[in-house]
ModelCIF file with pLDDT and N, C-alpha, C, O atoms, coordinates in Angstrom:
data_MODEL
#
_entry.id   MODEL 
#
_entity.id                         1 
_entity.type                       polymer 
_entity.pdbx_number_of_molecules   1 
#
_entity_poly.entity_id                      1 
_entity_poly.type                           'polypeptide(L)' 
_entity_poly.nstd_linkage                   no 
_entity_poly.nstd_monomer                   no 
_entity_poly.pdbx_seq_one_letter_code       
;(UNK)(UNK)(UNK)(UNK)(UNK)(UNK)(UNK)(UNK)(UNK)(UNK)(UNK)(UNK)(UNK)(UNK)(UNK)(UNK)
(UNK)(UNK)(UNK)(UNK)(UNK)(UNK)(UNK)(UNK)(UNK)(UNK)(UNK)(UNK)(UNK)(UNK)(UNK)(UNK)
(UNK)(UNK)(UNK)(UNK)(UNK)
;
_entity_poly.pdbx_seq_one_letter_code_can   XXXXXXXXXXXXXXXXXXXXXXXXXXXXXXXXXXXXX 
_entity_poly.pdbx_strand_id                 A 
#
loop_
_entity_poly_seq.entity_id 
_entity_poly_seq.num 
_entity_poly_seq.mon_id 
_entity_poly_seq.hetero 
1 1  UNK n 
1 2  UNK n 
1 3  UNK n 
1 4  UNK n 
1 5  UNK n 
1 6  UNK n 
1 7  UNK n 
1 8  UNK n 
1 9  UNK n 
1 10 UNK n 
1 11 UNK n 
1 12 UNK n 
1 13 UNK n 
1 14 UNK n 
1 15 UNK n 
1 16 UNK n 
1 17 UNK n 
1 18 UNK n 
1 19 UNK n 
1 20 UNK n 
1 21 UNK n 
1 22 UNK n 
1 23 UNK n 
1 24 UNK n 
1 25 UNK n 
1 26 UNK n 
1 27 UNK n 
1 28 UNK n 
1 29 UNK n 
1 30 UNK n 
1 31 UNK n 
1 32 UNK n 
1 33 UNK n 
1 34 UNK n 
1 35 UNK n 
1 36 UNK n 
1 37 UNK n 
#
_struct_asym.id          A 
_struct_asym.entity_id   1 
#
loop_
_ma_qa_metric.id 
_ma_qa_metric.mode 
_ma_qa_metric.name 
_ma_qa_metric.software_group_id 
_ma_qa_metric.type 
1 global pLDDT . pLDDT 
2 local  pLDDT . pLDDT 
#
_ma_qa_metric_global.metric_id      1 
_ma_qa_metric_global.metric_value   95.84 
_ma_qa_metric_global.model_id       1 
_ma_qa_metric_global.ordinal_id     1 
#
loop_
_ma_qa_metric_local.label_asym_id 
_ma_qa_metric_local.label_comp_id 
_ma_qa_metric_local.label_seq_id 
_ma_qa_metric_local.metric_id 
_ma_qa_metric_local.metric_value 
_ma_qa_metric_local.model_id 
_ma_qa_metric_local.ordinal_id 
A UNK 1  2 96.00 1 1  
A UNK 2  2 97.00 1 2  
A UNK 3  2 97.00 1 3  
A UNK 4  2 97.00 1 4  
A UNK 5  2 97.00 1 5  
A UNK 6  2 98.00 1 6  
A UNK 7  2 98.00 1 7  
A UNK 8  2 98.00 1 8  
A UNK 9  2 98.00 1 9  
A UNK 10 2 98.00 1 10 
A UNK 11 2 97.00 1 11 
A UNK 12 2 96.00 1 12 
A UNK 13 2 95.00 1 13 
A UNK 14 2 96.00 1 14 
A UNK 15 2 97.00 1 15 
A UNK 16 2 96.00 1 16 
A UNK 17 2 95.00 1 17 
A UNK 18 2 96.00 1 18 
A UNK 19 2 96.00 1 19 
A UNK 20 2 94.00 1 20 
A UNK 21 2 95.00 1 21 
A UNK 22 2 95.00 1 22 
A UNK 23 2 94.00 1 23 
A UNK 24 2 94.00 1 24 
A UNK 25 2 96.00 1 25 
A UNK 26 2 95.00 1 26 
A UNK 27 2 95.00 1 27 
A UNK 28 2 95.00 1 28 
A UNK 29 2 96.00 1 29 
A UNK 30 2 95.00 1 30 
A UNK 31 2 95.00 1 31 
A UNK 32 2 94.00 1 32 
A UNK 33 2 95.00 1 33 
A UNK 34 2 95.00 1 34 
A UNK 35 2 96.00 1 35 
A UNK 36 2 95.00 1 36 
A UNK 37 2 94.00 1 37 
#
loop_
_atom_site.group_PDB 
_atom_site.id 
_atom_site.type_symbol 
_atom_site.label_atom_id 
_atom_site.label_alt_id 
_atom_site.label_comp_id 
_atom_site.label_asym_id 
_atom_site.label_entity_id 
_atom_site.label_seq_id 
_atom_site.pdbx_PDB_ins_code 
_atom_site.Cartn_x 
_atom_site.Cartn_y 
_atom_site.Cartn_z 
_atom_site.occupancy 
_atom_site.B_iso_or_equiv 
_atom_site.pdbx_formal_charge 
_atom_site.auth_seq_id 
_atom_site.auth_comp_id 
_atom_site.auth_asym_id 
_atom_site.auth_atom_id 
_atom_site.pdbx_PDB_model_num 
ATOM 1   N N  . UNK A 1 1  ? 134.893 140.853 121.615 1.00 96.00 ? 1  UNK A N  1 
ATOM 2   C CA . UNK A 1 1  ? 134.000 141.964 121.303 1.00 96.00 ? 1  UNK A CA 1 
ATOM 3   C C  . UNK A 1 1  ? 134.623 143.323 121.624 1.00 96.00 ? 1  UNK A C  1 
ATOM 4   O O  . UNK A 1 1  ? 134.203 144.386 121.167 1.00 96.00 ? 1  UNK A O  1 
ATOM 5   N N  . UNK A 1 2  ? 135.572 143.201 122.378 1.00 97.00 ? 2  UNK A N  1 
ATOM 6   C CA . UNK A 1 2  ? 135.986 144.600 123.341 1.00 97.00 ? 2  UNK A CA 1 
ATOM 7   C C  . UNK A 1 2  ? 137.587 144.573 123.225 1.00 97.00 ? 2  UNK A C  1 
ATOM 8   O O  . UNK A 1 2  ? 138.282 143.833 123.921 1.00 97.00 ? 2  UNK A O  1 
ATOM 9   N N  . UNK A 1 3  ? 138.220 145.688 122.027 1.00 97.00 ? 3  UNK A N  1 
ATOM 10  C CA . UNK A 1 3  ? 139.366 145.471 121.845 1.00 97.00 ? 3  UNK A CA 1 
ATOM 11  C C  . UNK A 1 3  ? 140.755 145.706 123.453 1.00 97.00 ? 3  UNK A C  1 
ATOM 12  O O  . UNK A 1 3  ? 141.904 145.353 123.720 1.00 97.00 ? 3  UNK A O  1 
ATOM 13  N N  . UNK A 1 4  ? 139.645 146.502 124.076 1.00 97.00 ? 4  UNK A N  1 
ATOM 14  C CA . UNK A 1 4  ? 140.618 147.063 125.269 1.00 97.00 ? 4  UNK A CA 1 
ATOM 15  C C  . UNK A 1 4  ? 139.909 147.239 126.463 1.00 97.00 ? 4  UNK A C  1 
ATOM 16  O O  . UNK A 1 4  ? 138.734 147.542 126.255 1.00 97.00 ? 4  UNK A O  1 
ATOM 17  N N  . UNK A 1 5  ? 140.263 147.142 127.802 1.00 97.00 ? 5  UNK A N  1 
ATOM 18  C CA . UNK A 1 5  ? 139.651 147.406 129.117 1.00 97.00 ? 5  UNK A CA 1 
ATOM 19  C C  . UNK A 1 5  ? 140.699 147.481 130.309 1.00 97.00 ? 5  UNK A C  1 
ATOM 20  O O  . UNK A 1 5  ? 141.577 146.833 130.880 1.00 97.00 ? 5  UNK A O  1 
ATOM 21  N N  . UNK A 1 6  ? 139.842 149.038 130.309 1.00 98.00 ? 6  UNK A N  1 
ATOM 22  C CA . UNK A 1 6  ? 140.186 149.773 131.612 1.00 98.00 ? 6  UNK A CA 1 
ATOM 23  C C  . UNK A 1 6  ? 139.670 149.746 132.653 1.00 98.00 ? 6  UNK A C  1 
ATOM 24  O O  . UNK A 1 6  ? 138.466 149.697 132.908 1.00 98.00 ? 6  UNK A O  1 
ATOM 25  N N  . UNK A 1 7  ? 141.074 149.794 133.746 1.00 98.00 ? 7  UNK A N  1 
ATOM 26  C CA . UNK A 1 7  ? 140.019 149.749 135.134 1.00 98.00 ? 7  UNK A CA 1 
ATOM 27  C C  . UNK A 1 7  ? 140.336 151.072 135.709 1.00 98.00 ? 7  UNK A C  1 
ATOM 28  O O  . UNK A 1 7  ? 141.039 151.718 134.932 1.00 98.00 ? 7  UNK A O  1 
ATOM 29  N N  . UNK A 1 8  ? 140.128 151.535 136.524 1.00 98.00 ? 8  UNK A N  1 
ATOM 30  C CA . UNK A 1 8  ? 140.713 153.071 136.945 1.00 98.00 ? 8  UNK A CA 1 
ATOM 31  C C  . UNK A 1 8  ? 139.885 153.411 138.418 1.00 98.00 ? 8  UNK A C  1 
ATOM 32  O O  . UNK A 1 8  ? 139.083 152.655 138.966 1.00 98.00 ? 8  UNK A O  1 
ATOM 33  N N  . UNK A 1 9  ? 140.228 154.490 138.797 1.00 98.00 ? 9  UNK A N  1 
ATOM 34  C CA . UNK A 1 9  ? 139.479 155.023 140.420 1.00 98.00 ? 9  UNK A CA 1 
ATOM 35  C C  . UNK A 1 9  ? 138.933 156.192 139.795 1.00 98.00 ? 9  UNK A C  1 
ATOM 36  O O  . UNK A 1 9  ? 139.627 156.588 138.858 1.00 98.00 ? 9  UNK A O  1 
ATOM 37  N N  . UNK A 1 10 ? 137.798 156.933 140.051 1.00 98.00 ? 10 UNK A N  1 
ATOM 38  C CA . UNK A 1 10 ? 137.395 158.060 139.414 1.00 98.00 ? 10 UNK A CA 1 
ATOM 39  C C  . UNK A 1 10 ? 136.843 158.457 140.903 1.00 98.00 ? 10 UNK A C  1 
ATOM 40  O O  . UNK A 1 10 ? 136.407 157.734 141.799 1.00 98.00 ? 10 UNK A O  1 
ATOM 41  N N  . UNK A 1 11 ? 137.072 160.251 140.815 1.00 97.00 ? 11 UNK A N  1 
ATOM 42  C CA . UNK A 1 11 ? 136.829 160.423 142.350 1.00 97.00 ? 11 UNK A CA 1 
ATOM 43  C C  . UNK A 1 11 ? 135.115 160.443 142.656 1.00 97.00 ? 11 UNK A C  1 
ATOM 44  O O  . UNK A 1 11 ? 134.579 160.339 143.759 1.00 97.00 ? 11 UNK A O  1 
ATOM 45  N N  . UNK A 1 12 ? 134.522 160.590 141.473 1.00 96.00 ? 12 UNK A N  1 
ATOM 46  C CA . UNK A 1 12 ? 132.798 160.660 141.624 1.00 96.00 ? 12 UNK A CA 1 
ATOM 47  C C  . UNK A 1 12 ? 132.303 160.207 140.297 1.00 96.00 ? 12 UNK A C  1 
ATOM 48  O O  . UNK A 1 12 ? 132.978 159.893 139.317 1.00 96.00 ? 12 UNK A O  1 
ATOM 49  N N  . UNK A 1 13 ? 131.267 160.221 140.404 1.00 95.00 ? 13 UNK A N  1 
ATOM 50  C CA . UNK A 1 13 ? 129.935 159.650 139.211 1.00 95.00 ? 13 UNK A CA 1 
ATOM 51  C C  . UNK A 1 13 ? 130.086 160.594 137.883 1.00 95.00 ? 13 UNK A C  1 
ATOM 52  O O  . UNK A 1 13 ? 129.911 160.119 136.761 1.00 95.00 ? 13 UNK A O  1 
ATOM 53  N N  . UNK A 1 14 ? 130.420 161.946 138.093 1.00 96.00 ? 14 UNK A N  1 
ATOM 54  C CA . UNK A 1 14 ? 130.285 162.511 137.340 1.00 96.00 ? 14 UNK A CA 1 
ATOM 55  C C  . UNK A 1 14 ? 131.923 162.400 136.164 1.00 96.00 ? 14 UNK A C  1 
ATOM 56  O O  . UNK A 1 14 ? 131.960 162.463 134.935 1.00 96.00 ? 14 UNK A O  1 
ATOM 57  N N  . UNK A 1 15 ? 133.257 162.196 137.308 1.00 97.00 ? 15 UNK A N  1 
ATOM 58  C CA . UNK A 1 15 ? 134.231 161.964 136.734 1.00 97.00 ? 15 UNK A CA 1 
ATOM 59  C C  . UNK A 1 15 ? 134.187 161.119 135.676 1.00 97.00 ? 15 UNK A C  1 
ATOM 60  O O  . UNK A 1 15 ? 134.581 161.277 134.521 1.00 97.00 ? 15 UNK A O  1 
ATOM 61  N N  . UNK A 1 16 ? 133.651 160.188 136.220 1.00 96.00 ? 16 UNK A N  1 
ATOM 62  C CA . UNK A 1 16 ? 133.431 158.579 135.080 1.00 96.00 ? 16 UNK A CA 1 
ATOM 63  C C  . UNK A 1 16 ? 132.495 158.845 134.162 1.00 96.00 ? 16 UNK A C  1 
ATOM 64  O O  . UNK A 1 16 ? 132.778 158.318 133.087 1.00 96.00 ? 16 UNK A O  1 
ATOM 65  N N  . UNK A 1 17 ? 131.354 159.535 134.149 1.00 95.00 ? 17 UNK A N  1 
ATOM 66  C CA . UNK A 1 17 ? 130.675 159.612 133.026 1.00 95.00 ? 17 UNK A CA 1 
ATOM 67  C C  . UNK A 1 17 ? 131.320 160.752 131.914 1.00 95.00 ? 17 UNK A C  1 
ATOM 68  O O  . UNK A 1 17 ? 131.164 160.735 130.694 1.00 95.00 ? 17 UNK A O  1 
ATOM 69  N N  . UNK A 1 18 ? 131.970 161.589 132.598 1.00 96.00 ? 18 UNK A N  1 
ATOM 70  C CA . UNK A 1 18 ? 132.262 163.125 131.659 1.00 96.00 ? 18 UNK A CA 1 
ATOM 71  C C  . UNK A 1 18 ? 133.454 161.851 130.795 1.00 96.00 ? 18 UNK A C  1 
ATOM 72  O O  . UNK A 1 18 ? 133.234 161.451 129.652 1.00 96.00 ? 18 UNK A O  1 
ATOM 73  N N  . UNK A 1 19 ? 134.614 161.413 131.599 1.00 96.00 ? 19 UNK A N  1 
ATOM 74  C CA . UNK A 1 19 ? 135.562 160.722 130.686 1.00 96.00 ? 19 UNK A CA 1 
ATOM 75  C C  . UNK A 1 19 ? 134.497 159.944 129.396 1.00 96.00 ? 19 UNK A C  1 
ATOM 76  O O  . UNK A 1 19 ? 134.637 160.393 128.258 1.00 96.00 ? 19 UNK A O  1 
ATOM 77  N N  . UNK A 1 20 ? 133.685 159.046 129.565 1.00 94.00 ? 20 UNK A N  1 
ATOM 78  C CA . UNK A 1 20 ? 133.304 158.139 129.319 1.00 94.00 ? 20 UNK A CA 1 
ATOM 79  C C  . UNK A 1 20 ? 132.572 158.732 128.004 1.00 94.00 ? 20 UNK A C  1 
ATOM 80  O O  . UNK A 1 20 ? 132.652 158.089 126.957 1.00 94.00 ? 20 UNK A O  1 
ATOM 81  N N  . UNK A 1 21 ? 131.673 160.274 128.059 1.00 95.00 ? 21 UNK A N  1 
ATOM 82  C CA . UNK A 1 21 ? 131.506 160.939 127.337 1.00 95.00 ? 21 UNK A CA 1 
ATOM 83  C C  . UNK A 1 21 ? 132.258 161.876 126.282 1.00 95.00 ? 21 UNK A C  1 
ATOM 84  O O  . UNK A 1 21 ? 131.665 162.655 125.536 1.00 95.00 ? 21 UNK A O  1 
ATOM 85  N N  . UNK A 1 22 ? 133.442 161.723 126.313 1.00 95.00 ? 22 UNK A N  1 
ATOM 86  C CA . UNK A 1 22 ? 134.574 162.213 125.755 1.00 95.00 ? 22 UNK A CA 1 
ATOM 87  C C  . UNK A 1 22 ? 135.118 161.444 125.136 1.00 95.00 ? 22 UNK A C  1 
ATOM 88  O O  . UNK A 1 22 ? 135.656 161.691 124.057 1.00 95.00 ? 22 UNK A O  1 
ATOM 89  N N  . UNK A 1 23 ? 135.087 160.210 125.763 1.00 94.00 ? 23 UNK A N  1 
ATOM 90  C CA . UNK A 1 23 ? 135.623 159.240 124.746 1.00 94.00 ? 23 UNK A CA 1 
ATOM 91  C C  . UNK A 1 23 ? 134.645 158.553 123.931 1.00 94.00 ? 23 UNK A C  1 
ATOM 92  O O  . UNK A 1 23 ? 135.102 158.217 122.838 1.00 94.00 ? 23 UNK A O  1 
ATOM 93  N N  . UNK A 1 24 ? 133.502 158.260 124.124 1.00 94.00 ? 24 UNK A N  1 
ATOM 94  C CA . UNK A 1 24 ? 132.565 158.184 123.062 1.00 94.00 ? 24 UNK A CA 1 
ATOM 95  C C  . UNK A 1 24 ? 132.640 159.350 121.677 1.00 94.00 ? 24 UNK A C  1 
ATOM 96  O O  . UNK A 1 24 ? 132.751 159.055 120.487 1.00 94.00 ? 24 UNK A O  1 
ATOM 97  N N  . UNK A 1 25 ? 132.557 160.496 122.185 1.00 96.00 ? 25 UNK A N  1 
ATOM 98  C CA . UNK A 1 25 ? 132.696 162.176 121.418 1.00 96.00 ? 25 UNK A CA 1 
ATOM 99  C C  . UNK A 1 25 ? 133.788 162.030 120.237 1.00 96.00 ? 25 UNK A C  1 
ATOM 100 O O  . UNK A 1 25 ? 133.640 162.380 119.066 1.00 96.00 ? 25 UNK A O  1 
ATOM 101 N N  . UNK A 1 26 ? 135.008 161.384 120.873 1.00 95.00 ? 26 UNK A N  1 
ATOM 102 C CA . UNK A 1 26 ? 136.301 161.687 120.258 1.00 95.00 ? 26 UNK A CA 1 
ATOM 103 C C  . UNK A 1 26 ? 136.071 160.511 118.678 1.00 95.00 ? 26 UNK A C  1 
ATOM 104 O O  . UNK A 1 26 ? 136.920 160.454 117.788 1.00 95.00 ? 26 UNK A O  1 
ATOM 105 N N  . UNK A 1 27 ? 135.060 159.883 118.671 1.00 95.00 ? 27 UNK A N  1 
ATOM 106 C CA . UNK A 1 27 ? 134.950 158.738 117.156 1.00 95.00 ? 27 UNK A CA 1 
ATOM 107 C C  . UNK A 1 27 ? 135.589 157.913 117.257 1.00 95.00 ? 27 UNK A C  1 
ATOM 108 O O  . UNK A 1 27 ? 135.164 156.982 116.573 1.00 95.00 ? 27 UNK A O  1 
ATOM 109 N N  . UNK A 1 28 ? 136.859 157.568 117.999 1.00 95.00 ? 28 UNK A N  1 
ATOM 110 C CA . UNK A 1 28 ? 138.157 156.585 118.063 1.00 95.00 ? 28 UNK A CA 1 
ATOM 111 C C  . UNK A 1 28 ? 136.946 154.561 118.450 1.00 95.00 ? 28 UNK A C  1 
ATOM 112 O O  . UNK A 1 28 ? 137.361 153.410 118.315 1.00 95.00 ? 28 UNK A O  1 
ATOM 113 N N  . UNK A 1 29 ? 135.861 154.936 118.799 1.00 96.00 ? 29 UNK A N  1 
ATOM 114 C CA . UNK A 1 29 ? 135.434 153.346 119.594 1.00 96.00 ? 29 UNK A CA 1 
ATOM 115 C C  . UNK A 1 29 ? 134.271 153.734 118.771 1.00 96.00 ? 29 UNK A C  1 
ATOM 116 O O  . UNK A 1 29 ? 133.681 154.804 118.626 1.00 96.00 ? 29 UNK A O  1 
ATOM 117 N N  . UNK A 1 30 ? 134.053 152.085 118.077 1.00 95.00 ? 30 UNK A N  1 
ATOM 118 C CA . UNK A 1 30 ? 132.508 151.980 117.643 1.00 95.00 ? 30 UNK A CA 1 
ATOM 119 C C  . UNK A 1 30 ? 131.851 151.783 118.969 1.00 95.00 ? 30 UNK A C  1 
ATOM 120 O O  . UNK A 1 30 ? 130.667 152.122 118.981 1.00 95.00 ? 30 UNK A O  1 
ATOM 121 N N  . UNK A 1 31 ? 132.448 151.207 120.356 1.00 95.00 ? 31 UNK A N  1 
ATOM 122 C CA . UNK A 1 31 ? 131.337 150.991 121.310 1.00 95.00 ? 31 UNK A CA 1 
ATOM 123 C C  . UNK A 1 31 ? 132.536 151.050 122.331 1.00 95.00 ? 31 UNK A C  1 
ATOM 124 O O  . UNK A 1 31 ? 133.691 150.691 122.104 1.00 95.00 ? 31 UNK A O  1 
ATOM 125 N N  . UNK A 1 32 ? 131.939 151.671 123.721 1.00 94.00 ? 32 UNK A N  1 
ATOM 126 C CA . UNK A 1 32 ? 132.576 152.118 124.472 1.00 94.00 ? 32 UNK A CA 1 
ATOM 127 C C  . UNK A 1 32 ? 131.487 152.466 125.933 1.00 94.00 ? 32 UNK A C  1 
ATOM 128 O O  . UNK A 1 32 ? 130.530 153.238 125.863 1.00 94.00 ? 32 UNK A O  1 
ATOM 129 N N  . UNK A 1 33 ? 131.803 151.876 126.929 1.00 95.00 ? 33 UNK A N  1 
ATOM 130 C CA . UNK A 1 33 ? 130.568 151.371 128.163 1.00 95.00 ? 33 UNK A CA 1 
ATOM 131 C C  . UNK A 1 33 ? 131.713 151.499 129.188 1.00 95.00 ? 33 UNK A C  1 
ATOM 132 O O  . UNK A 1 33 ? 132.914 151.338 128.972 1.00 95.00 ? 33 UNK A O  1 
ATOM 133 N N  . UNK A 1 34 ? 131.089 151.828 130.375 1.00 95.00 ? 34 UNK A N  1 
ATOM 134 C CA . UNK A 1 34 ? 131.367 151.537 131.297 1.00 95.00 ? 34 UNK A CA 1 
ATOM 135 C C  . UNK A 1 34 ? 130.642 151.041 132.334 1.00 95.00 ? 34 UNK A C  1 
ATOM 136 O O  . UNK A 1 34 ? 129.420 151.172 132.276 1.00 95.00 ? 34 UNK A O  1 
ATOM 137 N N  . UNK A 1 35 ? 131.309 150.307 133.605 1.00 96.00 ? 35 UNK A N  1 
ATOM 138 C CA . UNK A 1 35 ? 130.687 149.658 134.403 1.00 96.00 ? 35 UNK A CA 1 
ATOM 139 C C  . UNK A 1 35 ? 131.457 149.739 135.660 1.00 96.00 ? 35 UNK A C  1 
ATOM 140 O O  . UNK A 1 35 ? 132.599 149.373 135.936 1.00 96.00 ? 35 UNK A O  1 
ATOM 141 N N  . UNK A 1 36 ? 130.401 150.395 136.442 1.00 95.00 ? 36 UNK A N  1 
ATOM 142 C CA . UNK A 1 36 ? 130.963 151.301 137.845 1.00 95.00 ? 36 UNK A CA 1 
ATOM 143 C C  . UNK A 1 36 ? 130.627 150.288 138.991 1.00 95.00 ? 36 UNK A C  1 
ATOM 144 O O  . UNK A 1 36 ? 129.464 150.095 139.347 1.00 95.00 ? 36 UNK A O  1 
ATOM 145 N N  . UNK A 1 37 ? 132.033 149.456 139.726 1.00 94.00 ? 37 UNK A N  1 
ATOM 146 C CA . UNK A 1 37 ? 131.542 148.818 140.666 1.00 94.00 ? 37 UNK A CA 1 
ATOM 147 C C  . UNK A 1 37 ? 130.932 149.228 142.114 1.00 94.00 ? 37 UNK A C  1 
ATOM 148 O O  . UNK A 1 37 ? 130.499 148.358 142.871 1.00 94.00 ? 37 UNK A O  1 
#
């Protein structure tokens, strides 16, 4: 279902969502989620 997955350190909540929102923005992923352990 999920051509690619990243794992990464983001220094706060907001880091991970702004990326996460940018890359949704950019059109490149019909679907694109993240999941913050």
């Amino acid at each position: 279902e999920y051509d690619v997955v990243v794992t990464a350190t983001f220094p706060d909540a907001s880091s991970l969502i702004g990326v996460a929102t940018a890359v949704k923005a950019s059109g490149a992923f019909e679907k694109a989620i993240y999941l913050e352990e």
